[in-house]
Every structure is written in C-alpha cells, then in structure tokens.
C-alpha atoms as a PDB file:
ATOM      1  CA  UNK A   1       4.978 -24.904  -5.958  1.00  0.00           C
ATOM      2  CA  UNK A   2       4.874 -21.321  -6.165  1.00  0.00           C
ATOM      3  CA  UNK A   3       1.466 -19.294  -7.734  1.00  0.00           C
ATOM      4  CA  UNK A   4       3.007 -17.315 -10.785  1.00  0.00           C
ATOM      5  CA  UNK A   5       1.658 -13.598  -9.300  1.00  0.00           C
ATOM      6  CA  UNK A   6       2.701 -13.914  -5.537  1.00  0.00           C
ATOM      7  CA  UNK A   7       5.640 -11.497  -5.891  1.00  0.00           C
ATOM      8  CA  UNK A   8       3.336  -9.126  -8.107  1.00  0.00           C
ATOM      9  CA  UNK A   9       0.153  -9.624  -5.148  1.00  0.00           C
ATOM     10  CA  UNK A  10       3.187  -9.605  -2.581  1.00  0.00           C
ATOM     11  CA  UNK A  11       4.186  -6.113  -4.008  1.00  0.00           C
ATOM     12  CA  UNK A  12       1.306  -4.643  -4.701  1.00  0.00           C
ATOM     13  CA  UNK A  13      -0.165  -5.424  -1.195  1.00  0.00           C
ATOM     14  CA  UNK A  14       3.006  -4.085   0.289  1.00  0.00           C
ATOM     15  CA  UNK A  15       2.199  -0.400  -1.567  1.00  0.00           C
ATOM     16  CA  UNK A  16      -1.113  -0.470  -0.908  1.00  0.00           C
ATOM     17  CA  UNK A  17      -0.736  -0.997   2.720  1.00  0.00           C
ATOM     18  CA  UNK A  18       2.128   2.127   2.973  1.00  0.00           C
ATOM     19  CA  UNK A  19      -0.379   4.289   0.754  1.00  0.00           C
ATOM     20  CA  UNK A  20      -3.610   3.752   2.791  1.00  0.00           C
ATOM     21  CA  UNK A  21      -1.299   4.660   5.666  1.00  0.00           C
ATOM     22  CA  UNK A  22       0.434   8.071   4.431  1.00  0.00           C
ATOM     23  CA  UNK A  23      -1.962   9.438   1.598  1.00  0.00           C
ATOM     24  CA  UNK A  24      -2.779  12.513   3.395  1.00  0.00           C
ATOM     25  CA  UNK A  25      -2.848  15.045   1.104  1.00  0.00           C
ATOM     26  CA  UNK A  26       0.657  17.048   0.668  1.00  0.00           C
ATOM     27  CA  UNK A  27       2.046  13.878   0.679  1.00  0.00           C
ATOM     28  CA  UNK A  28       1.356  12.548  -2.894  1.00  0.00           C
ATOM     29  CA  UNK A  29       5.118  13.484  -3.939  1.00  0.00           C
ATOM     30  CA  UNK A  30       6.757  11.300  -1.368  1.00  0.00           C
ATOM     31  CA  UNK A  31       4.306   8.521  -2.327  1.00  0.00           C
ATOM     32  CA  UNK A  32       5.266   8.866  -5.730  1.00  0.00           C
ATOM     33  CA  UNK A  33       8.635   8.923  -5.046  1.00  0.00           C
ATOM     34  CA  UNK A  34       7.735   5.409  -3.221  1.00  0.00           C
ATOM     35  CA  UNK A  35       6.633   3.600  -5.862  1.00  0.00           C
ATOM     36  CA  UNK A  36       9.239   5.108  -8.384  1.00  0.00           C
ATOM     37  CA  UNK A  37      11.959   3.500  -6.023  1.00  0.00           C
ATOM     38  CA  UNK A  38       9.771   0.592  -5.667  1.00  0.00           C
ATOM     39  CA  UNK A  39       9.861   0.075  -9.080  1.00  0.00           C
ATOM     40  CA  UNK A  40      13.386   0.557  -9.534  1.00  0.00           C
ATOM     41  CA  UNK A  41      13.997  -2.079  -7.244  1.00  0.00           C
ATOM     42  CA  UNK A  42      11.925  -4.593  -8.576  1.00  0.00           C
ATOM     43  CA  UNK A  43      13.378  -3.757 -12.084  1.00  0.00           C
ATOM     44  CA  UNK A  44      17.123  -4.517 -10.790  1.00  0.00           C
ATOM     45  CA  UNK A  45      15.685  -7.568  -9.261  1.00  0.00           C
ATOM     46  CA  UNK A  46      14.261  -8.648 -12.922  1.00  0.00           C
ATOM     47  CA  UNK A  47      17.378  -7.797 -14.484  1.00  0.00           C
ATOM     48  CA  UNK A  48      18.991  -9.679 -12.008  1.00  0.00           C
ATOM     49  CA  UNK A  49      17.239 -12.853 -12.724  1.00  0.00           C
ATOM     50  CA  UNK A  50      16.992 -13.075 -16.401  1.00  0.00           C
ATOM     51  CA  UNK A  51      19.238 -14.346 -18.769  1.00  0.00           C
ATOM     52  CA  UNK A  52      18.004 -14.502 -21.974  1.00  0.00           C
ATOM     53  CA  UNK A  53      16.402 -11.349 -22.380  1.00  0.00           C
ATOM     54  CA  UNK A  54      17.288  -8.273 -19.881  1.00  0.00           C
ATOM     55  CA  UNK A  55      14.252  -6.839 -18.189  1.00  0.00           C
ATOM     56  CA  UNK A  56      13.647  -3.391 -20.096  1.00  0.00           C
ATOM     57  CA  UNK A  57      11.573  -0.019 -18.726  1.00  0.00           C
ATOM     58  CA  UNK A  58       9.977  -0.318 -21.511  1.00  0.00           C
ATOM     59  CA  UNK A  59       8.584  -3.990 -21.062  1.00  0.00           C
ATOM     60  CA  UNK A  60       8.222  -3.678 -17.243  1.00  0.00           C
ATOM     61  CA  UNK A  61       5.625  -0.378 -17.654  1.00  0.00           C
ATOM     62  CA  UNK A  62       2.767  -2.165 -18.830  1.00  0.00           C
ATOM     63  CA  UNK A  63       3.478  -4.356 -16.056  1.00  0.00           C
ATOM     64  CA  UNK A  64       4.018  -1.940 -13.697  1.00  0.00           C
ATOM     65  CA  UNK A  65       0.701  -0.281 -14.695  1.00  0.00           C
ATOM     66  CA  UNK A  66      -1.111  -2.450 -14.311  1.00  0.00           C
ATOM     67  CA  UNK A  67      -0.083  -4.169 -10.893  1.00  0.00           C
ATOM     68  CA  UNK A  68       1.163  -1.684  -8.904  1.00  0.00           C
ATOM     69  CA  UNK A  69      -1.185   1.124  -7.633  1.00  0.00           C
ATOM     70  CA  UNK A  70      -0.990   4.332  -8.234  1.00  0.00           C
ATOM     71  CA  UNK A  71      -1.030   6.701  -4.552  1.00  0.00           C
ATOM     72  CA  UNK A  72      -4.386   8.730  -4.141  1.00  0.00           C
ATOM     73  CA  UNK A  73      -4.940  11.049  -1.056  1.00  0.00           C
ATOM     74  CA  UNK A  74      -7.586   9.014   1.082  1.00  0.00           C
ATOM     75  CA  UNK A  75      -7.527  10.832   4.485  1.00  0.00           C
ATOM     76  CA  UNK A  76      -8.916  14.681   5.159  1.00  0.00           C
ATOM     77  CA  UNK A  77      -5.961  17.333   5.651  1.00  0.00           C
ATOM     78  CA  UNK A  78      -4.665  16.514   9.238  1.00  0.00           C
ATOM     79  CA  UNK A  79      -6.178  20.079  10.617  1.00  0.00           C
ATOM     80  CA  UNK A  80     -10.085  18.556  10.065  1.00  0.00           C
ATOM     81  CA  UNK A  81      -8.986  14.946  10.994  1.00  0.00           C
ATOM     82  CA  UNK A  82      -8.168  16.225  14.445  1.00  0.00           C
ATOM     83  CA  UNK A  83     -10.908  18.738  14.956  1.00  0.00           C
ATOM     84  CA  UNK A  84     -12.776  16.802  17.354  1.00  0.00           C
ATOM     85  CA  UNK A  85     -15.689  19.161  19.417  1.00  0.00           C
ATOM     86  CA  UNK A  86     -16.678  17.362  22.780  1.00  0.00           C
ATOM     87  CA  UNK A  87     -19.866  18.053  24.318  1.00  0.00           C
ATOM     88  CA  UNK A  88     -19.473  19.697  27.948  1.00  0.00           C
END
C-alpha cells in the first residue's frame, strides 16, 4: 500500500536536493524558475488524474506552500568559496 505523502516527500526531496546543490547566490532566479516549472508539472499531473473536481492554482498553492521549499542561497559567492591560501 502506498503512504498518502510519498509523491509530496518524493518531490520535495527532489527540490531540496537540486537547491542545496545550485543556491549560490545569482542563482535564485533560475531556482525559482525551477520550482515554478516544478509546480506546473505536478499541477498537469493533478489535473490529469482527477475526475471529479479539476485540480485548480488556487487549491494547489496552499499545498504547494507548504510542501515544496522555497530556494535560499546557502553557499558563499564562488570568488570566496575558491579562495583557498596554502601555507609555503
């Protein structure tokens, strides 16, 4: 039997992963951009499903709020990440 929140965990776990890889700052945009497609996606998979009542933005936001996370930068800019000083 499957849990009831293993596509939401599955998802959300996904985006976390690609955002604690890439969130270098400069990059929010494209993260953004990310989890807007992301959510498009997982709103024509809704819609896609249902029958008796279509899958809405406006019922899938507090859903989407709440389960899928929102991109914060979490690495220094790439020019101090790289400044390593080696003793001689």
């Amino acid at each position: 039997m499957k849990e009831p929140y293993g596509e939401r965990r599955w998802l959300r776990s996904v985006l976390q992963g690609y955002f604690n890889y890439h969130a270098v700052p400069g990059n929010l945009a494209s993260l953004n951009s990310f989890r807007q497609q992301g959510s498009k996606r997982w709103l024509r998979a809704l819609r896609r499903r249902g029958q008796k009542r279509p899958m809405t933005w406006a019922r899938l936001k507090p859903i989407l709020e709440r389960w899928l996370p929102f991109p914060a930068p979490l690495h220094p800019y790439p020019t101090l990440r790289f400044d390593a000083k080696y003793l001689r």
